[in-house]
PDB file of N, CA and C in Angstrom:
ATOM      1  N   UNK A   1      67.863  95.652 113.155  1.00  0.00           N
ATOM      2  CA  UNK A   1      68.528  96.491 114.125  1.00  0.00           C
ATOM      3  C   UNK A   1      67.487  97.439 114.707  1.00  0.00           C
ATOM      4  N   UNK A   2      67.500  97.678 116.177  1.00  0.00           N
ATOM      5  CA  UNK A   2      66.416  98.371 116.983  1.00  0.00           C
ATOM      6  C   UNK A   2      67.040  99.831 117.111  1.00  0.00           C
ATOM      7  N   UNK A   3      66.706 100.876 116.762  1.00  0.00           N
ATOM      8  CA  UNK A   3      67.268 102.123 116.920  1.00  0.00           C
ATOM      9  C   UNK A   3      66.606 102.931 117.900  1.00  0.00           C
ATOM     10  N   UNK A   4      66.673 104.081 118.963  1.00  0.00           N
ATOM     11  CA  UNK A   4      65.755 104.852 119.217  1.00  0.00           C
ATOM     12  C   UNK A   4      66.724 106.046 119.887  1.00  0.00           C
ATOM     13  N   UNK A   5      66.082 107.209 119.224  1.00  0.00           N
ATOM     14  CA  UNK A   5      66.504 108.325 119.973  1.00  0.00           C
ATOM     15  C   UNK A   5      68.161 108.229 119.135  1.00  0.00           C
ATOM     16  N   UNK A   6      68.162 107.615 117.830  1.00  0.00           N
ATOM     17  CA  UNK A   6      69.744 107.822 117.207  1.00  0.00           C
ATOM     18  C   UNK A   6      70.599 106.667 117.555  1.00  0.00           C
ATOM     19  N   UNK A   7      70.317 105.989 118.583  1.00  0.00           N
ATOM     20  CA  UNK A   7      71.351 105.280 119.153  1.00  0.00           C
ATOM     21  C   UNK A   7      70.899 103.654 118.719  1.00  0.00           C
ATOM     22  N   UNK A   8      71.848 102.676 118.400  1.00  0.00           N
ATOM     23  CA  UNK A   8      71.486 101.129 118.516  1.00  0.00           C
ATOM     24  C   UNK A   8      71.238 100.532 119.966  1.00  0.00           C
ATOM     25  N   UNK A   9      70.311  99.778 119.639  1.00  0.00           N
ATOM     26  CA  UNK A   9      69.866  99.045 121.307  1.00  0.00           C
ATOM     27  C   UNK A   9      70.329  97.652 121.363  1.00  0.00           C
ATOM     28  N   UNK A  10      70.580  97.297 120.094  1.00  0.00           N
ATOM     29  CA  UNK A  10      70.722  95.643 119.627  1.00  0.00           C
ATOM     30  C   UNK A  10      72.336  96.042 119.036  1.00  0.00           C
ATOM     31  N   UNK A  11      73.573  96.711 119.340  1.00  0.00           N
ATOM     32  CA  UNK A  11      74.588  96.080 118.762  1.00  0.00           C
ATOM     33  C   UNK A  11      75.761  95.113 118.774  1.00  0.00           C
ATOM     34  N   UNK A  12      74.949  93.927 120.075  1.00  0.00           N
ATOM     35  CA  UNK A  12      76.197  93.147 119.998  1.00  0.00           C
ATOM     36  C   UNK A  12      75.547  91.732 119.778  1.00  0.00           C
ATOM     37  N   UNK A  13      76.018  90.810 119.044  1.00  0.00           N
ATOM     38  CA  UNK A  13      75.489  89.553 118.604  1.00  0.00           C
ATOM     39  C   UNK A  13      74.435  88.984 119.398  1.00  0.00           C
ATOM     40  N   UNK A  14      74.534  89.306 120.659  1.00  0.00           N
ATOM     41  CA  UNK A  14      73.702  88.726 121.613  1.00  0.00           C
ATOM     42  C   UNK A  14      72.011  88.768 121.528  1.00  0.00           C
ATOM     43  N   UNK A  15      72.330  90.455 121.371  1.00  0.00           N
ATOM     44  CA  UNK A  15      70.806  91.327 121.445  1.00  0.00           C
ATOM     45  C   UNK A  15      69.941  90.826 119.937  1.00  0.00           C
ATOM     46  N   UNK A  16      71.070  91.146 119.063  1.00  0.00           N
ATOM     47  CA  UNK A  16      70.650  90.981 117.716  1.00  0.00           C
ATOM     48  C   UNK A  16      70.878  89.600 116.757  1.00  0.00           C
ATOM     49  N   UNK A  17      69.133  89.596 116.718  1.00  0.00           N
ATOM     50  CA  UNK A  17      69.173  88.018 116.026  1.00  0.00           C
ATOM     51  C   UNK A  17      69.613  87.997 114.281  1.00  0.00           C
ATOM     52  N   UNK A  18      70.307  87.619 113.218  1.00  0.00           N
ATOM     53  CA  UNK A  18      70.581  87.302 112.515  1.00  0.00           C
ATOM     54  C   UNK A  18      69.826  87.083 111.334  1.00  0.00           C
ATOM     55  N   UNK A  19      69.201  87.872 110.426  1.00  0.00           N
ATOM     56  CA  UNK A  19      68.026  87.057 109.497  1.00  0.00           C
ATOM     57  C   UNK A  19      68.306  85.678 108.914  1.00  0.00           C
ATOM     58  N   UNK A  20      67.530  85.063 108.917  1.00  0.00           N
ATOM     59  CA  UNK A  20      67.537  84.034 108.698  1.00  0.00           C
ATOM     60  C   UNK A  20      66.445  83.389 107.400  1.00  0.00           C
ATOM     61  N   UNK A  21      66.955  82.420 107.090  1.00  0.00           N
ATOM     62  CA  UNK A  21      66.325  81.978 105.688  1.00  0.00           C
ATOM     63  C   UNK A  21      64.368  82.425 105.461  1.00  0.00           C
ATOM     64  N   UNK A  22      64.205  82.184 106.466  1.00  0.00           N
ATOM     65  CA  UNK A  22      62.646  82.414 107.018  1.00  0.00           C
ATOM     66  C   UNK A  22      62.232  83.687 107.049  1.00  0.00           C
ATOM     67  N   UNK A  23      62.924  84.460 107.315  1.00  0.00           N
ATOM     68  CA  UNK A  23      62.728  86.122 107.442  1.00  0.00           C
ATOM     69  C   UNK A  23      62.850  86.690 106.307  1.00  0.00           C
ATOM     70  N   UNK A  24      63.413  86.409 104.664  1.00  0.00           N
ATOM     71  CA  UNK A  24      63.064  86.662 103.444  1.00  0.00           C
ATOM     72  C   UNK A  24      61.814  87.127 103.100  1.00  0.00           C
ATOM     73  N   UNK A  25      61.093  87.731 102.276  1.00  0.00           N
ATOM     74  CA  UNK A  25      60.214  87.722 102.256  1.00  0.00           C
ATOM     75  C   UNK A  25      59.767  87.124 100.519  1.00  0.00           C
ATOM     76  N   UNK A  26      58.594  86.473 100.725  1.00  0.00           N
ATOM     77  CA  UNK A  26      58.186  85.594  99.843  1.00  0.00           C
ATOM     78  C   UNK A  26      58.047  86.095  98.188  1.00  0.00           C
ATOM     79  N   UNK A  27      58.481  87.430  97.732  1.00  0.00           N
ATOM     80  CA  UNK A  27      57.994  88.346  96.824  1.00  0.00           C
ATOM     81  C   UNK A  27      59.090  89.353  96.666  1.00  0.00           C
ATOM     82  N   UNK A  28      60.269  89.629  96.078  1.00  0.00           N
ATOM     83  CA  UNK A  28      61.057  90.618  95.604  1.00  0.00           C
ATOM     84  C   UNK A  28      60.782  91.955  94.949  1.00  0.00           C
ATOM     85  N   UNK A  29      60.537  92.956  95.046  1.00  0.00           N
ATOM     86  CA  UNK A  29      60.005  93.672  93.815  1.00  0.00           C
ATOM     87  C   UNK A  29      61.579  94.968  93.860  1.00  0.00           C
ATOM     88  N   UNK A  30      61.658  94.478  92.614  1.00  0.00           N
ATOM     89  CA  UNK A  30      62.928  95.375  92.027  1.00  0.00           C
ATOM     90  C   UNK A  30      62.254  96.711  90.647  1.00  0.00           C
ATOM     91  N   UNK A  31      62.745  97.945  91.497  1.00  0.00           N
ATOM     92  CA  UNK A  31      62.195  98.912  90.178  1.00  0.00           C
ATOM     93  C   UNK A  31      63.451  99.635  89.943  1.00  0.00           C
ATOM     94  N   UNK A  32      63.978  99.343  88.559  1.00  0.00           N
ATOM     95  CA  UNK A  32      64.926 100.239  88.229  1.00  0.00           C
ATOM     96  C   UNK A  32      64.698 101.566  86.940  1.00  0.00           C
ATOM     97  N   UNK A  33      65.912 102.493  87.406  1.00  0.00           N
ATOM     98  CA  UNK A  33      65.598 103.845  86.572  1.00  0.00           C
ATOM     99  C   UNK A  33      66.124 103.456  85.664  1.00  0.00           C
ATOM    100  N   UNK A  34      65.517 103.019  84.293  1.00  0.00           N
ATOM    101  CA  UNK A  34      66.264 103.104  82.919  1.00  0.00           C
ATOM    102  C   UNK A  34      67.380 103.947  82.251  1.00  0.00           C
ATOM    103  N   UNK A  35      66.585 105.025  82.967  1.00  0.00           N
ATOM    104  CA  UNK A  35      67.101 106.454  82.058  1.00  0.00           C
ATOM    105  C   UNK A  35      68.639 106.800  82.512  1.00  0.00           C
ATOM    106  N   UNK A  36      69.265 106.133  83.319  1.00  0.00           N
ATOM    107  CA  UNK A  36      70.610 106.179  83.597  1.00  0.00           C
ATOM    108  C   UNK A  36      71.245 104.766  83.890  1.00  0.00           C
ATOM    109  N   UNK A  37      70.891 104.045  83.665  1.00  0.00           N
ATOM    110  CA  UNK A  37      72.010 103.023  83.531  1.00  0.00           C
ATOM    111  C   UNK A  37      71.463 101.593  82.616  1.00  0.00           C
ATOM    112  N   UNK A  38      72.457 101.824  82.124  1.00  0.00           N
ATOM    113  CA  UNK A  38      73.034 100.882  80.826  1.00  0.00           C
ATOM    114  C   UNK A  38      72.589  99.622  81.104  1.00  0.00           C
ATOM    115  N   UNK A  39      71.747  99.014  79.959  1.00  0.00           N
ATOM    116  CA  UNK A  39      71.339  97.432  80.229  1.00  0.00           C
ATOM    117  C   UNK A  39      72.650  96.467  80.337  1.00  0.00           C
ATOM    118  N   UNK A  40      72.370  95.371  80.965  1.00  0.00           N
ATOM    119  CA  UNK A  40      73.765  94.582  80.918  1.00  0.00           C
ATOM    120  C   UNK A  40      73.606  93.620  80.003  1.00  0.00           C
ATOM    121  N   UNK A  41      74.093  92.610  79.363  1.00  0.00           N
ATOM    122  CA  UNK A  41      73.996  91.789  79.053  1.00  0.00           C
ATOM    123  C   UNK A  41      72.227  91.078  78.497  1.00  0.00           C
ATOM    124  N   UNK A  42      71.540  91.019  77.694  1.00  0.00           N
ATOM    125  CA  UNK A  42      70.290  90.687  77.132  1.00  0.00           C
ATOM    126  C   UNK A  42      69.667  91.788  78.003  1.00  0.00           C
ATOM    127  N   UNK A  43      69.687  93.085  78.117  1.00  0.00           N
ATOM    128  CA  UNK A  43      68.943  93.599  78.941  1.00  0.00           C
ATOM    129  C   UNK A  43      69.095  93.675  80.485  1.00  0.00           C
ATOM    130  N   UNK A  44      69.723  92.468  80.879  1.00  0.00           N
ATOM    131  CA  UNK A  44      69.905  92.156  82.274  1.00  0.00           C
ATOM    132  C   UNK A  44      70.223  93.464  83.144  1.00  0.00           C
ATOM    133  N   UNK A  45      69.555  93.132  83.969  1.00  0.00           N
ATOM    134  CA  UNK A  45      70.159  94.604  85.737  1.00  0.00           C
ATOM    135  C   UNK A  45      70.647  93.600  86.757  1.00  0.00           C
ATOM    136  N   UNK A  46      72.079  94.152  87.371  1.00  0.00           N
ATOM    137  CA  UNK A  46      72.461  93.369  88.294  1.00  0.00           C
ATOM    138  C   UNK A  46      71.504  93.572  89.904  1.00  0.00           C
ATOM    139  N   UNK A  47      71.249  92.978  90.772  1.00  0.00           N
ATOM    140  CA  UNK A  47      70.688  93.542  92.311  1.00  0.00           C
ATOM    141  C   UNK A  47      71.530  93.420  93.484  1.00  0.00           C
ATOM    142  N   UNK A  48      72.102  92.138  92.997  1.00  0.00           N
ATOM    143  CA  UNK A  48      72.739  91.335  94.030  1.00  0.00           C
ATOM    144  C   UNK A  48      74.284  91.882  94.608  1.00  0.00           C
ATOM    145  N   UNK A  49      74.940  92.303  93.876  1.00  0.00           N
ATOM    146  CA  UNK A  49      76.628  92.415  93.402  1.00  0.00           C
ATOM    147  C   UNK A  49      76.603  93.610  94.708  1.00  0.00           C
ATOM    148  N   UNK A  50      75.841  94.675  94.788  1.00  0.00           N
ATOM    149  CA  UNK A  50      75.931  95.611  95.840  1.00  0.00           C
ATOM    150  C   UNK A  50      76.385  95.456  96.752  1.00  0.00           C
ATOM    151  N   UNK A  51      76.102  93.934  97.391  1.00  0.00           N
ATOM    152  CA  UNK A  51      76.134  93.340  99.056  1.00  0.00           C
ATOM    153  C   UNK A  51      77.279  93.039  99.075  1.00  0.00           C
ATOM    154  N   UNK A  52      77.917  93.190  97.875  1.00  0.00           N
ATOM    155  CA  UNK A  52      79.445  91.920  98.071  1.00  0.00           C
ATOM    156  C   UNK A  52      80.574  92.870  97.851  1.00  0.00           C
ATOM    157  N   UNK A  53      79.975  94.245  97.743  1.00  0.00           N
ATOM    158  CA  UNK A  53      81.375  95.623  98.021  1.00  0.00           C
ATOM    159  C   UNK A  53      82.251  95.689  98.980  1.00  0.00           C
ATOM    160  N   UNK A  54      81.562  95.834 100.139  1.00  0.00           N
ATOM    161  CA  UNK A  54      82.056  96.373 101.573  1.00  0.00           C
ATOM    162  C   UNK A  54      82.887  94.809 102.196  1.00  0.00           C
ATOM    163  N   UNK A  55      82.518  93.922 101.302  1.00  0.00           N
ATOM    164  CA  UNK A  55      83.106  92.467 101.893  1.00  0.00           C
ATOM    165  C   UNK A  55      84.659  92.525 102.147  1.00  0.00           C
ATOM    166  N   UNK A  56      85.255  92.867 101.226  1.00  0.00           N
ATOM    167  CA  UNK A  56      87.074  92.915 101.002  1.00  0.00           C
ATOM    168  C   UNK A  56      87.388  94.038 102.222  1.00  0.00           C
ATOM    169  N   UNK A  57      86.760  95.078 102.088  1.00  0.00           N
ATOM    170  CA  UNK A  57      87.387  96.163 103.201  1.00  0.00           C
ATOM    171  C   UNK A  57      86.947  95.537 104.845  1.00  0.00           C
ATOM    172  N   UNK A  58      85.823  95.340 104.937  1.00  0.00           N
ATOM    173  CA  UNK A  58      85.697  94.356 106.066  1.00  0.00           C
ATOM    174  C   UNK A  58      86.528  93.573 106.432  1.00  0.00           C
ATOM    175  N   UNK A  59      86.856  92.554 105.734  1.00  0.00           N
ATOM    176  CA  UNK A  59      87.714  91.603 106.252  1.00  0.00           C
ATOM    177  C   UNK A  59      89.191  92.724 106.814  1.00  0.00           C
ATOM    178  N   UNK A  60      89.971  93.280 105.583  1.00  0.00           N
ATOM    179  CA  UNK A  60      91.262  94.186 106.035  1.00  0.00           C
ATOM    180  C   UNK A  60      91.058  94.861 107.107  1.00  0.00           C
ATOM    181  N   UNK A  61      89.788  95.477 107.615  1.00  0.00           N
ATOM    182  CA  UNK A  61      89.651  96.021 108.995  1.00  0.00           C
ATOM    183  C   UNK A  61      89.474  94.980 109.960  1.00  0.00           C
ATOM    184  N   UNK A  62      89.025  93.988 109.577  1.00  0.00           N
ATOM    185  CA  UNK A  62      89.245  93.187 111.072  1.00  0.00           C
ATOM    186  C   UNK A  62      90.625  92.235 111.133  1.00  0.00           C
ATOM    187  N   UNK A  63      91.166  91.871 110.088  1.00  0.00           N
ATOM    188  CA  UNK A  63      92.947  91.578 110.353  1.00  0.00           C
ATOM    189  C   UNK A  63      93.826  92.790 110.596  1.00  0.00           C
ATOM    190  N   UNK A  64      93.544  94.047 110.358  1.00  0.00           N
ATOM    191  CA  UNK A  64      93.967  94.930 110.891  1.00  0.00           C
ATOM    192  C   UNK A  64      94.032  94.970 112.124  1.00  0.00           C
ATOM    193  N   UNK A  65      92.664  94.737 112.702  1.00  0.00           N
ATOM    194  CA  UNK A  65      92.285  95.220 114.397  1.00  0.00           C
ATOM    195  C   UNK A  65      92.827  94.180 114.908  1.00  0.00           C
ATOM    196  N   UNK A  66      92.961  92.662 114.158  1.00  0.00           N
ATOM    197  CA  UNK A  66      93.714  91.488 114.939  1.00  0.00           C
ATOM    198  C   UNK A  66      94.818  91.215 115.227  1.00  0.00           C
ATOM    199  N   UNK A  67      95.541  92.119 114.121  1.00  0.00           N
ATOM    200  CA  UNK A  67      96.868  91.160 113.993  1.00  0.00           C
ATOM    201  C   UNK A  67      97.549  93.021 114.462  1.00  0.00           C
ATOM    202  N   UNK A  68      97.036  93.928 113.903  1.00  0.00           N
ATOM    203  CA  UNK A  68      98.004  95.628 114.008  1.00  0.00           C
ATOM    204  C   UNK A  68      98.608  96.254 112.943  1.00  0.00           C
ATOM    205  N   UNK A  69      98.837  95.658 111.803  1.00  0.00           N
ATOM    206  CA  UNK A  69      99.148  95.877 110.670  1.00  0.00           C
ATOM    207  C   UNK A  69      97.641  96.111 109.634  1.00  0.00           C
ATOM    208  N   UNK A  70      97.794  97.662 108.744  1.00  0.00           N
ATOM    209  CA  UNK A  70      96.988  97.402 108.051  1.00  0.00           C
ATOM    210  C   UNK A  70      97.298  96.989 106.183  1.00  0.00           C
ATOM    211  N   UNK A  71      96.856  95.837 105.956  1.00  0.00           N
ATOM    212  CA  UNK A  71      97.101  95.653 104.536  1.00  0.00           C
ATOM    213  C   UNK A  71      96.570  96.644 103.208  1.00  0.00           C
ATOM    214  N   UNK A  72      97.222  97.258 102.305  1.00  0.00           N
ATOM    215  CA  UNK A  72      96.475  98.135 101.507  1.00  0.00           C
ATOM    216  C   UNK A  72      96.408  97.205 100.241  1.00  0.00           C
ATOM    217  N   UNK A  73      96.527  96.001 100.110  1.00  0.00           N
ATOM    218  CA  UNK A  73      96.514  95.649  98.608  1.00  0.00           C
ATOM    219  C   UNK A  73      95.882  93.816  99.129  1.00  0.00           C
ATOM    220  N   UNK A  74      94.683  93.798  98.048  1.00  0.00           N
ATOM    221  CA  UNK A  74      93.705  92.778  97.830  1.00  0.00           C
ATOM    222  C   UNK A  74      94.513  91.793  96.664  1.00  0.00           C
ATOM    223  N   UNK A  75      94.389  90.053  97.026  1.00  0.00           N
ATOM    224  CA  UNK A  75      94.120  89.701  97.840  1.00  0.00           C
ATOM    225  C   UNK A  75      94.921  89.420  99.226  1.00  0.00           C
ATOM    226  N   UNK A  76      94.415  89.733 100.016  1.00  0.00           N
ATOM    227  CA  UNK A  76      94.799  89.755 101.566  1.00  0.00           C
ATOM    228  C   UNK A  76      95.134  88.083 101.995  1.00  0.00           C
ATOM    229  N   UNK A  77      96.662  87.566 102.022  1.00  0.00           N
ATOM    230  CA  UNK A  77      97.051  86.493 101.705  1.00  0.00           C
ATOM    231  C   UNK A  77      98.088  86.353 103.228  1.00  0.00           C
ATOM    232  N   UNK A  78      98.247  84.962 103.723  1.00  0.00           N
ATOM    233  CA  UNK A  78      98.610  85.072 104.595  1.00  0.00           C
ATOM    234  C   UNK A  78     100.360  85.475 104.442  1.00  0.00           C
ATOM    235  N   UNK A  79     101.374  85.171 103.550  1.00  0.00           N
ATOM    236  CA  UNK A  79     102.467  85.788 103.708  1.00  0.00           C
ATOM    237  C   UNK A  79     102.482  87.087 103.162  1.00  0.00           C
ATOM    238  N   UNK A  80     101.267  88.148 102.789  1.00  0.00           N
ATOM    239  CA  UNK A  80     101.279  89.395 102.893  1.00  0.00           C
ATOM    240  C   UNK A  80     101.171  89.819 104.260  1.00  0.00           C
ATOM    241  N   UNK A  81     100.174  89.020 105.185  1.00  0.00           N
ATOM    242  CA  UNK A  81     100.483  89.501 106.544  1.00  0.00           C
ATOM    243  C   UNK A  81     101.566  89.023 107.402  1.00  0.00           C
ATOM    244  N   UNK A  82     102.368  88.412 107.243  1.00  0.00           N
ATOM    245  CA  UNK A  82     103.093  87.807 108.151  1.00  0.00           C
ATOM    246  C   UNK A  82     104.400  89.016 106.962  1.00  0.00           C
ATOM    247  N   UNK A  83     104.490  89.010 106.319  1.00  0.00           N
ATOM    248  CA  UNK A  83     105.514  90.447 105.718  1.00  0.00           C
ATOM    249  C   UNK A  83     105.147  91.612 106.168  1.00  0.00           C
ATOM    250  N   UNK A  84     104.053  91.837 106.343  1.00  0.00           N
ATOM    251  CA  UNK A  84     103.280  93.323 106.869  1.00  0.00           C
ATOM    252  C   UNK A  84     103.828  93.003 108.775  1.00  0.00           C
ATOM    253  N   UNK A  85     103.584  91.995 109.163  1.00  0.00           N
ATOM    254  CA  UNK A  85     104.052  91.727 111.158  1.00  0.00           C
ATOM    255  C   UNK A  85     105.299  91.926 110.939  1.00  0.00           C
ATOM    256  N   UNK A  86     106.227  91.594 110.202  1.00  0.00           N
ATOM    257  CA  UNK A  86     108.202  91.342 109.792  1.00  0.00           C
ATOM    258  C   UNK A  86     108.455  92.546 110.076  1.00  0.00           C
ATOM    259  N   UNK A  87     107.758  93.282 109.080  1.00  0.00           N
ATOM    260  CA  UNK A  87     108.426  94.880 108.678  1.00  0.00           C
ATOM    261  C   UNK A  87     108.156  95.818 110.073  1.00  0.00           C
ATOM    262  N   UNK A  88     106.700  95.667 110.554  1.00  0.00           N
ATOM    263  CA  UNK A  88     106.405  96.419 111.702  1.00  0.00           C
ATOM    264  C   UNK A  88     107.150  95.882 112.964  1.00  0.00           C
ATOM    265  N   UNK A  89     107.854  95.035 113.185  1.00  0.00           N
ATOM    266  CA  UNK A  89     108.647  94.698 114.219  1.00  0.00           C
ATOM    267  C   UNK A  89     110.108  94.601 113.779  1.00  0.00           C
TER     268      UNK A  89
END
């Protein structure tokens, strides 16, 4: 994403290209603070799980913005929305 002066220059699919498998970079380096959080499993630290938070509320905001109804309870199933369209009409 291209920013300048605060503002996005790239925010509509068009402008902004998509990373792509190629744009990874060849070398990960993960440093975590010991001193506050709990090993998982053999020691293990999760990295990945972060990206996959904002996924569930995403989706409810954009069947929200589609359909006009907003759903408050996961999973977001199609006769929860078609009960959520019933009630609002």
């Amino acid at each position: 994403m291209i920013y300048e002066d605060g503002q996005l220059l790239n925010g509509n699919l068009v402008d902004y290209s998509v990373p792509r498998f190629d744009d990874v970079p060849d070398k990960f380096r993960h440093d975590s603070n010991r001193e506050w959080q709990r090993p998982g499993p053999f020691g293990s630290k999760g990295i990945g799980e972060g990206g996959l938070l904002p996924v569930a509320s995403a989706v409810a905001n954009a069947v929200s913005r589609a359909v006009g109804v907003r759903i408050q309870e996961l999973p977001l199933t199609p006769p929860k929305i078609w009960r959520a369209l019933q009630a609002k009409s």
